[in-house]
C-alpha atoms as a PDB file:
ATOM      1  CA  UNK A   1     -17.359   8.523   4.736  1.00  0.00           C
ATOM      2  CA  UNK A   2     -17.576  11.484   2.507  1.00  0.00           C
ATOM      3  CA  UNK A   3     -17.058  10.378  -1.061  1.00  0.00           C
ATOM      4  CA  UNK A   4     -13.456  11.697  -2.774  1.00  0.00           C
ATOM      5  CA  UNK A   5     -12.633  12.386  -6.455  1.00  0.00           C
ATOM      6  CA  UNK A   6      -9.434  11.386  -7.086  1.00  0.00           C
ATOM      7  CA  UNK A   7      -8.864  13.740  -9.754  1.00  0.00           C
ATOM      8  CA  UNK A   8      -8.660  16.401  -7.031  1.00  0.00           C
ATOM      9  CA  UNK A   9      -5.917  14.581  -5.237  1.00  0.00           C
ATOM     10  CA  UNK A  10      -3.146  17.341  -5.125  1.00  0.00           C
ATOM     11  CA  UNK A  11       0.596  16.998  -7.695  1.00  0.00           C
ATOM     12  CA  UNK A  12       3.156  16.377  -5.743  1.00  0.00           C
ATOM     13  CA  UNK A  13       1.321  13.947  -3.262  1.00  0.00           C
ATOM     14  CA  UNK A  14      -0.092  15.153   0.019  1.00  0.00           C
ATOM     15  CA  UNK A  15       0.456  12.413   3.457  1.00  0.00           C
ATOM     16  CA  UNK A  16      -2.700  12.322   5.284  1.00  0.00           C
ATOM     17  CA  UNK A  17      -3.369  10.566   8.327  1.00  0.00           C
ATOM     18  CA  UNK A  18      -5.909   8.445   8.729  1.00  0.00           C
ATOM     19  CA  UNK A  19      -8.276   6.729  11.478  1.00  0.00           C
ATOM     20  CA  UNK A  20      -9.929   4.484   9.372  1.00  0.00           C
ATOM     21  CA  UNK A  21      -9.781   0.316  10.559  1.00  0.00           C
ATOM     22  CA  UNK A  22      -7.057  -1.375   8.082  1.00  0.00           C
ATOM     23  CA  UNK A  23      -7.466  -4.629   8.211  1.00  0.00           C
ATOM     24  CA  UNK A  24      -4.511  -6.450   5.991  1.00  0.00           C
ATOM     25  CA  UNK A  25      -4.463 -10.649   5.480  1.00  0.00           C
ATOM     26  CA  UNK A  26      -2.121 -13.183   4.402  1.00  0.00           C
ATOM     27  CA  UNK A  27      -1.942 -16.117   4.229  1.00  0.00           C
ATOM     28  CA  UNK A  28      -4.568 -17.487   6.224  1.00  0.00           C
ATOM     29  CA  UNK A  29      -3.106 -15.135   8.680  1.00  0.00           C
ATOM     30  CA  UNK A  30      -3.717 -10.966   9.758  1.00  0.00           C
ATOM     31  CA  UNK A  31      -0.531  -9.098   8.931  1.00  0.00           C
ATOM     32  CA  UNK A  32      -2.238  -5.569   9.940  1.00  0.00           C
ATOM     33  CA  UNK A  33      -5.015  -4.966  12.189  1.00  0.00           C
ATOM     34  CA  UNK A  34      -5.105  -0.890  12.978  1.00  0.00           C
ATOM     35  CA  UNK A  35      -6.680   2.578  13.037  1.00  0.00           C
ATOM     36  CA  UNK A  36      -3.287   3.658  12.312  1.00  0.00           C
ATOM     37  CA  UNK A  37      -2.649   4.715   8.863  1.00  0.00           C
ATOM     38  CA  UNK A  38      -1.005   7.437   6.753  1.00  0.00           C
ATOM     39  CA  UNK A  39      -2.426   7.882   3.333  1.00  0.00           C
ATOM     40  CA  UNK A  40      -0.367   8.755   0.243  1.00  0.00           C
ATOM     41  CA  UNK A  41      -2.609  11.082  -1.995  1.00  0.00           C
ATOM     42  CA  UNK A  42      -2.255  11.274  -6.042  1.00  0.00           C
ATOM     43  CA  UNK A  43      -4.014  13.072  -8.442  1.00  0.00           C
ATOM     44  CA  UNK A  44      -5.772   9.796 -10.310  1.00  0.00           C
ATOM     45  CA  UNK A  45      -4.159   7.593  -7.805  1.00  0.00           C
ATOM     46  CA  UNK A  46      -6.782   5.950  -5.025  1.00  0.00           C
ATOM     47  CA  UNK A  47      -4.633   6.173  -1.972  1.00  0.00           C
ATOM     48  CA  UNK A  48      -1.611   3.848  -0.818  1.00  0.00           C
ATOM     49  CA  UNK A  49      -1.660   2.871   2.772  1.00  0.00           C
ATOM     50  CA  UNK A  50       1.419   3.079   4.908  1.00  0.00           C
ATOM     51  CA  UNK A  51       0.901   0.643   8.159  1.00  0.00           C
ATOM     52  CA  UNK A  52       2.616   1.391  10.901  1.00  0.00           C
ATOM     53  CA  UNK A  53       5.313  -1.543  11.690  1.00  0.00           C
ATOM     54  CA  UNK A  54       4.249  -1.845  15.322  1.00  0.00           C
ATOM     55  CA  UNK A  55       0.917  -3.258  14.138  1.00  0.00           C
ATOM     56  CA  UNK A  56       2.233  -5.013  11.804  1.00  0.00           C
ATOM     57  CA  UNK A  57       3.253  -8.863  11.948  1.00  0.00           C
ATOM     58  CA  UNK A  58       7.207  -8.757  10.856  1.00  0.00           C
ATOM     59  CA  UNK A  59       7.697 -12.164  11.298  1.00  0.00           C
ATOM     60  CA  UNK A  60       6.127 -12.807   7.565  1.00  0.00           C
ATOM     61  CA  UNK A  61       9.144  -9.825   6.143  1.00  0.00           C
ATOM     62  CA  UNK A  62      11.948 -11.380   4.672  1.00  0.00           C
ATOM     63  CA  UNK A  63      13.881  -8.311   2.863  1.00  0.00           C
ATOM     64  CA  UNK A  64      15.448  -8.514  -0.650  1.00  0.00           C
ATOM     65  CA  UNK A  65      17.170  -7.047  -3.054  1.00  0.00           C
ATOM     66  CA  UNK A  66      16.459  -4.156  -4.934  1.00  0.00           C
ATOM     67  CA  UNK A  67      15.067  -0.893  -4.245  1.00  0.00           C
ATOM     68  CA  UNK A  68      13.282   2.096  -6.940  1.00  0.00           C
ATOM     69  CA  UNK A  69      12.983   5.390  -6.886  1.00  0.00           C
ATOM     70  CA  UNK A  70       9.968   7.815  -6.340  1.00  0.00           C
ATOM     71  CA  UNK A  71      10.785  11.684  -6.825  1.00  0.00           C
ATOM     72  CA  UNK A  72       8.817  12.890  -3.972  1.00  0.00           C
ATOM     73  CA  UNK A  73       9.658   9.817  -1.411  1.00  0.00           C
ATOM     74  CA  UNK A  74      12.785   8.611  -2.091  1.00  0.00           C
ATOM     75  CA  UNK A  75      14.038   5.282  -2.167  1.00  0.00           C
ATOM     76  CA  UNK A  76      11.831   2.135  -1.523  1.00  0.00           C
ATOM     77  CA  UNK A  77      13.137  -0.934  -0.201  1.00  0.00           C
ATOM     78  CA  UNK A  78      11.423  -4.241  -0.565  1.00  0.00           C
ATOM     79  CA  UNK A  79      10.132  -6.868   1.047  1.00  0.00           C
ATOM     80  CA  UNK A  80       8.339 -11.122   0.568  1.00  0.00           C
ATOM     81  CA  UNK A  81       5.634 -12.084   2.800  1.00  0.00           C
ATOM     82  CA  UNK A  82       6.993 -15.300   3.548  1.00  0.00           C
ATOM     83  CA  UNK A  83       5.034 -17.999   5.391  1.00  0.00           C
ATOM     84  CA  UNK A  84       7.174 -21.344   7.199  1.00  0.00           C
ATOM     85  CA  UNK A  85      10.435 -19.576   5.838  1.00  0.00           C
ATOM     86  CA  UNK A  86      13.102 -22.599   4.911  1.00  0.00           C
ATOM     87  CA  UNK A  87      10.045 -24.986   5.438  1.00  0.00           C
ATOM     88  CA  UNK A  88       8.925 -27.690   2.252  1.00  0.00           C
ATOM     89  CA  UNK A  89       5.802 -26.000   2.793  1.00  0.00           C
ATOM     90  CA  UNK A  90       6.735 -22.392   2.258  1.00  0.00           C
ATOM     91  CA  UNK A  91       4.862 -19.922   1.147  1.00  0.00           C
ATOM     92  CA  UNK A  92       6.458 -16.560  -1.018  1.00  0.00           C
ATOM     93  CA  UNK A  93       5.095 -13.764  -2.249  1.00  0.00           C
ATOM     94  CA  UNK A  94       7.978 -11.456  -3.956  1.00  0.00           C
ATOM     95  CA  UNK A  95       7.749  -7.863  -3.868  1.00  0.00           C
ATOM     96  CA  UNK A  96       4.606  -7.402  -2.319  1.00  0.00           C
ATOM     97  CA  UNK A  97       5.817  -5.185   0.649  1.00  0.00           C
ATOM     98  CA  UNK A  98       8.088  -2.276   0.221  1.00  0.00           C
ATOM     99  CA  UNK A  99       8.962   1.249   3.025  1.00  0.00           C
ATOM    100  CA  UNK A 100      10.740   4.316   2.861  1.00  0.00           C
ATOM    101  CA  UNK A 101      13.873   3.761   5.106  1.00  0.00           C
ATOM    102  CA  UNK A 102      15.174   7.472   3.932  1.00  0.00           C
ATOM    103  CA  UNK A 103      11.853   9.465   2.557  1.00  0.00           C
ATOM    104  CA  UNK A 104      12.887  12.932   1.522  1.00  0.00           C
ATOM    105  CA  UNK A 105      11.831  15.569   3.832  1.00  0.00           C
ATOM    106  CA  UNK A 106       8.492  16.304   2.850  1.00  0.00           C
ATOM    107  CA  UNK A 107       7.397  12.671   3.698  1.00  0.00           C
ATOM    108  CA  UNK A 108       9.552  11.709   6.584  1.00  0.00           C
ATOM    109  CA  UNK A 109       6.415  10.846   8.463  1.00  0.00           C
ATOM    110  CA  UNK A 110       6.736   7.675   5.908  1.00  0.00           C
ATOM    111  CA  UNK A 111       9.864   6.213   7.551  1.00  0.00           C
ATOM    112  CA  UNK A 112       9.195   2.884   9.512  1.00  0.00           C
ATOM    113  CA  UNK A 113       5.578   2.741   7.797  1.00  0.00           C
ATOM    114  CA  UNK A 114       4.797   0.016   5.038  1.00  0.00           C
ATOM    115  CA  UNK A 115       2.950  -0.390   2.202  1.00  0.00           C
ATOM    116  CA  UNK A 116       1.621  -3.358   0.001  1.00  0.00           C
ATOM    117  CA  UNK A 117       0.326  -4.071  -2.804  1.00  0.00           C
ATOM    118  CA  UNK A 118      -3.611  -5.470  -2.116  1.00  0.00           C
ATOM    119  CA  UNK A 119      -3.812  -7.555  -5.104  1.00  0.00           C
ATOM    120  CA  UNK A 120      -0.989  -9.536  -3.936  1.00  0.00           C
ATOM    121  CA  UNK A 121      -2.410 -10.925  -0.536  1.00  0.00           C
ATOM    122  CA  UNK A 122      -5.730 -12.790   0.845  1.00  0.00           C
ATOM    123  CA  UNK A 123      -7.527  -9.311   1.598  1.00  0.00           C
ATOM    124  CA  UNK A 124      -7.411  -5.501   2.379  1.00  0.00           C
ATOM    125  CA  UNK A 125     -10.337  -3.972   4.387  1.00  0.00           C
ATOM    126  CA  UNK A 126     -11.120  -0.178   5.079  1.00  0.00           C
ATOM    127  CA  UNK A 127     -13.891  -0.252   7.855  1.00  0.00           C
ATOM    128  CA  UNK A 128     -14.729  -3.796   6.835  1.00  0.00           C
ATOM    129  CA  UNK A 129     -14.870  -2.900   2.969  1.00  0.00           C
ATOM    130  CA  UNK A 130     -12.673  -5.123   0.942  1.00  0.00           C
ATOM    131  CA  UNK A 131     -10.831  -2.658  -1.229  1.00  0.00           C
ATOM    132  CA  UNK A 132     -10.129  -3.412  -4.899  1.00  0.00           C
ATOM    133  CA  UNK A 133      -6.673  -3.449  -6.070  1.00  0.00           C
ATOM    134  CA  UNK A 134      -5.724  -0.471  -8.390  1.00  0.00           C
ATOM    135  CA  UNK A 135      -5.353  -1.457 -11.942  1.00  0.00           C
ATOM    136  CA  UNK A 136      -2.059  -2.397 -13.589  1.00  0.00           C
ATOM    137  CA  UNK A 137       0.746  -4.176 -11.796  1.00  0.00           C
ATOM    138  CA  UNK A 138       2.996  -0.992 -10.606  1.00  0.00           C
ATOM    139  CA  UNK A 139       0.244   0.660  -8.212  1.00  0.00           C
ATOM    140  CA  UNK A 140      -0.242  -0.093  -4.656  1.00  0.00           C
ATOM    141  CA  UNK A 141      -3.349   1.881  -4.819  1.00  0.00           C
ATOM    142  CA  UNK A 142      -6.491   0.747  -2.661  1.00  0.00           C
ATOM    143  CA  UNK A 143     -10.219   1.144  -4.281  1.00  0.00           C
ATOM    144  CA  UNK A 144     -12.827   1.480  -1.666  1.00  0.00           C
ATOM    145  CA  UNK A 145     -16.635   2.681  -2.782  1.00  0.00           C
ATOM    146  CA  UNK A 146     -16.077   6.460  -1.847  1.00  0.00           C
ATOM    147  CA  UNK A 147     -13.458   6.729  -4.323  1.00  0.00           C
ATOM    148  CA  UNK A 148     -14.691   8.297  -7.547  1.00  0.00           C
ATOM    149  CA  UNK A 149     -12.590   7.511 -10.893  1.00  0.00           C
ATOM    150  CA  UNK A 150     -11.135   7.294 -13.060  1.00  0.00           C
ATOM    151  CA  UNK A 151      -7.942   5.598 -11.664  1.00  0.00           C
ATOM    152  CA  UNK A 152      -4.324   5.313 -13.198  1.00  0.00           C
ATOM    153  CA  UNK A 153      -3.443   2.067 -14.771  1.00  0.00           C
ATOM    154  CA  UNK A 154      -7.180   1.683 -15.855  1.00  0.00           C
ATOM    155  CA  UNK A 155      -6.702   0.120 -19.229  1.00  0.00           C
ATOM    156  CA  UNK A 156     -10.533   1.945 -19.923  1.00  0.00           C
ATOM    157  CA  UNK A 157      -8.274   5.267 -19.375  1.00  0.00           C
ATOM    158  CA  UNK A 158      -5.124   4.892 -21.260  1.00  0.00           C
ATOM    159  CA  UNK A 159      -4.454   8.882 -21.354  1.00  0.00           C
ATOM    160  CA  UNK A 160      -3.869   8.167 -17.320  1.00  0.00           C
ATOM    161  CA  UNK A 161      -1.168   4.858 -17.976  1.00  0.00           C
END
Protein backbone atom coordinates (compact mmCIF):
# COMPACT_ATOMS: atom_id res chain seq x y z
CA UNK A 1 0.00 0.00 0.00
CA UNK A 2 1.27 3.29 -1.16
CA UNK A 3 1.96 5.47 1.84
CA UNK A 4 -0.66 8.73 2.23
CA UNK A 5 -0.05 12.14 3.88
CA UNK A 6 -2.90 13.12 5.48
CA UNK A 7 -2.26 16.66 5.17
CA UNK A 8 -3.17 16.25 1.49
CA UNK A 9 -6.53 14.80 2.32
CA UNK A 10 -8.88 17.26 0.39
CA UNK A 11 -11.48 20.25 2.64
CA UNK A 12 -14.61 19.32 2.38
CA UNK A 13 -14.02 15.44 2.69
CA UNK A 14 -13.76 13.23 -0.35
CA UNK A 15 -15.75 9.28 -0.01
CA UNK A 16 -13.47 6.80 -1.41
CA UNK A 17 -14.09 3.30 -1.81
CA UNK A 18 -12.07 0.91 -0.66
CA UNK A 19 -11.01 -2.93 -1.15
CA UNK A 20 -8.94 -3.23 1.64
CA UNK A 21 -9.89 -6.47 4.37
CA UNK A 22 -11.70 -4.68 7.52
CA UNK A 23 -11.67 -6.79 10.02
CA UNK A 24 -13.81 -5.19 13.17
CA UNK A 25 -14.06 -7.22 16.87
CA UNK A 26 -16.10 -7.09 19.85
CA UNK A 27 -16.48 -8.59 22.35
CA UNK A 28 -14.87 -11.76 21.97
CA UNK A 29 -16.88 -11.72 18.87
CA UNK A 30 -16.31 -10.32 14.79
CA UNK A 31 -18.80 -7.54 14.18
CA UNK A 32 -17.24 -6.83 10.51
CA UNK A 33 -15.40 -9.10 8.36
CA UNK A 34 -15.21 -7.36 4.60
CA UNK A 35 -13.44 -5.94 1.54
CA UNK A 36 -16.24 -3.62 1.54
CA UNK A 37 -15.51 -0.23 2.73
CA UNK A 38 -16.03 3.47 1.95
CA UNK A 39 -13.45 5.77 3.34
CA UNK A 40 -14.18 9.27 4.67
CA UNK A 41 -11.08 11.51 3.76
CA UNK A 42 -9.96 14.74 5.95
CA UNK A 43 -7.30 16.96 5.62
CA UNK A 44 -5.31 15.85 9.11
CA UNK A 45 -7.91 13.27 9.68
CA UNK A 46 -6.61 9.36 9.08
CA UNK A 47 -9.67 7.96 7.45
CA UNK A 48 -13.11 6.80 9.09
CA UNK A 49 -14.43 3.55 7.83
CA UNK A 50 -18.04 3.14 6.86
CA UNK A 51 -18.94 -0.85 6.91
CA UNK A 52 -21.44 -1.86 4.98
CA UNK A 53 -24.50 -3.22 7.27
CA UNK A 54 -24.83 -6.45 5.30
CA UNK A 55 -21.45 -7.53 6.67
CA UNK A 56 -22.01 -6.36 9.60
CA UNK A 57 -23.37 -8.35 12.78
CA UNK A 58 -26.65 -6.12 13.85
CA UNK A 59 -27.58 -8.25 16.43
CA UNK A 60 -24.86 -6.39 18.86
CA UNK A 61 -26.88 -2.59 17.67
CA UNK A 62 -29.11 -1.44 20.14
CA UNK A 63 -29.97 2.34 18.95
CA UNK A 64 -30.20 5.36 21.32
CA UNK A 65 -30.81 8.58 21.74
CA UNK A 66 -29.21 11.40 20.37
CA UNK A 67 -27.85 12.30 17.14
CA UNK A 68 -24.95 15.41 16.01
CA UNK A 69 -24.38 17.17 13.27
CA UNK A 70 -21.54 17.14 10.58
CA UNK A 71 -21.77 20.01 7.83
CA UNK A 72 -20.84 17.92 4.96
CA UNK A 73 -22.82 14.54 6.11
CA UNK A 74 -25.60 15.41 7.90
CA UNK A 75 -27.05 13.97 10.81
CA UNK A 76 -25.52 10.92 12.70
CA UNK A 77 -27.50 8.62 14.61
CA UNK A 78 -26.08 6.39 17.27
CA UNK A 79 -25.71 3.24 18.30
CA UNK A 80 -24.27 0.52 21.78
CA UNK A 81 -22.64 -2.61 20.93
CA UNK A 82 -24.47 -4.56 23.29
CA UNK A 83 -23.56 -8.16 24.16
CA UNK A 84 -26.50 -10.70 26.14
CA UNK A 85 -28.89 -7.55 25.92
CA UNK A 86 -31.32 -7.70 29.26
CA UNK A 87 -28.89 -10.51 30.48
CA UNK A 88 -26.97 -10.10 34.34
CA UNK A 89 -24.10 -10.59 32.23
CA UNK A 90 -24.44 -7.79 29.74
CA UNK A 91 -22.07 -6.18 28.12
CA UNK A 92 -22.47 -2.09 26.84
CA UNK A 93 -20.50 -0.02 25.09
CA UNK A 94 -22.36 3.56 24.58
CA UNK A 95 -21.84 5.49 21.59
CA UNK A 96 -19.42 3.54 19.90
CA UNK A 97 -21.39 3.03 16.58
CA UNK A 98 -23.08 5.80 14.77
CA UNK A 99 -24.56 6.06 10.44
CA UNK A 100 -25.86 8.56 8.28
CA UNK A 101 -29.62 7.65 7.88
CA UNK A 102 -30.07 11.11 5.72
CA UNK A 103 -26.30 12.14 4.43
CA UNK A 104 -26.57 15.26 2.35
CA UNK A 105 -26.16 14.72 -1.24
CA UNK A 106 -22.64 14.73 -1.73
CA UNK A 107 -22.26 11.63 0.58
CA UNK A 108 -25.38 9.67 0.01
CA UNK A 109 -23.21 6.70 -0.79
CA UNK A 110 -22.90 6.87 3.28
CA UNK A 111 -26.53 5.88 3.96
CA UNK A 112 -26.92 2.28 5.45
CA UNK A 113 -22.96 2.23 6.05
CA UNK A 114 -21.51 2.43 9.73
CA UNK A 115 -18.83 3.67 11.42
CA UNK A 116 -17.09 3.13 14.90
CA UNK A 117 -14.95 4.36 16.90
CA UNK A 118 -11.67 1.69 17.11
CA UNK A 119 -10.62 2.63 20.47
CA UNK A 120 -13.84 1.59 21.80
CA UNK A 121 -13.86 -2.22 20.80
CA UNK A 122 -11.44 -5.45 21.07
CA UNK A 123 -9.71 -4.62 17.58
CA UNK A 124 -9.74 -2.96 14.06
CA UNK A 125 -7.58 -4.56 11.28
CA UNK A 126 -6.74 -3.15 7.70
CA UNK A 127 -5.16 -6.20 5.81
CA UNK A 128 -4.35 -7.77 9.15
CA UNK A 129 -2.76 -4.44 10.61
CA UNK A 130 -4.30 -3.47 13.86
CA UNK A 131 -5.00 0.19 13.35
CA UNK A 132 -4.42 2.72 16.14
CA UNK A 133 -7.23 4.75 17.31
CA UNK A 134 -7.00 8.51 16.34
CA UNK A 135 -6.18 10.70 19.22
CA UNK A 136 -8.75 12.50 21.36
CA UNK A 137 -12.16 11.11 22.16
CA UNK A 138 -14.37 12.83 19.21
CA UNK A 139 -12.51 11.07 16.13
CA UNK A 140 -13.39 7.83 14.65
CA UNK A 141 -10.26 8.03 12.72
CA UNK A 142 -8.21 4.70 11.99
CA UNK A 143 -4.13 4.86 12.08
CA UNK A 144 -2.60 2.22 9.97
CA UNK A 145 1.45 2.44 9.12
CA UNK A 146 0.95 4.13 5.60
CA UNK A 147 -0.58 7.01 7.14
CA UNK A 148 1.86 9.89 7.54
CA UNK A 149 1.02 12.63 10.37
CA UNK A 150 0.42 14.61 11.97
CA UNK A 151 -3.21 13.68 12.99
CA UNK A 152 -6.05 15.89 14.58
CA UNK A 153 -6.62 15.49 18.23
CA UNK A 154 -2.79 14.79 18.65
CA UNK A 155 -2.19 16.55 21.90
CA UNK A 156 1.79 16.81 20.30
CA UNK A 157 -0.19 19.10 17.60
CA UNK A 158 -2.48 21.35 19.40
CA UNK A 159 -2.70 23.96 16.31
CA UNK A 160 -4.74 20.75 14.68
CA UNK A 161 -7.33 20.25 18.10
Amino acid sequence: MALEIVANYPRPPALVPCERHVRVEVFGRVLCDTHRSLRVLETFHPPTFYLPQEDLDASLLEPVAGRSFCEWKGIARYFDLVNGSGTPEEQRLRRVVWHYPEPTPAFAALAGWYALYPGAVDGCWLDGERVRPQPGGFYGGWISSDLIGPFKGDPLHPELI
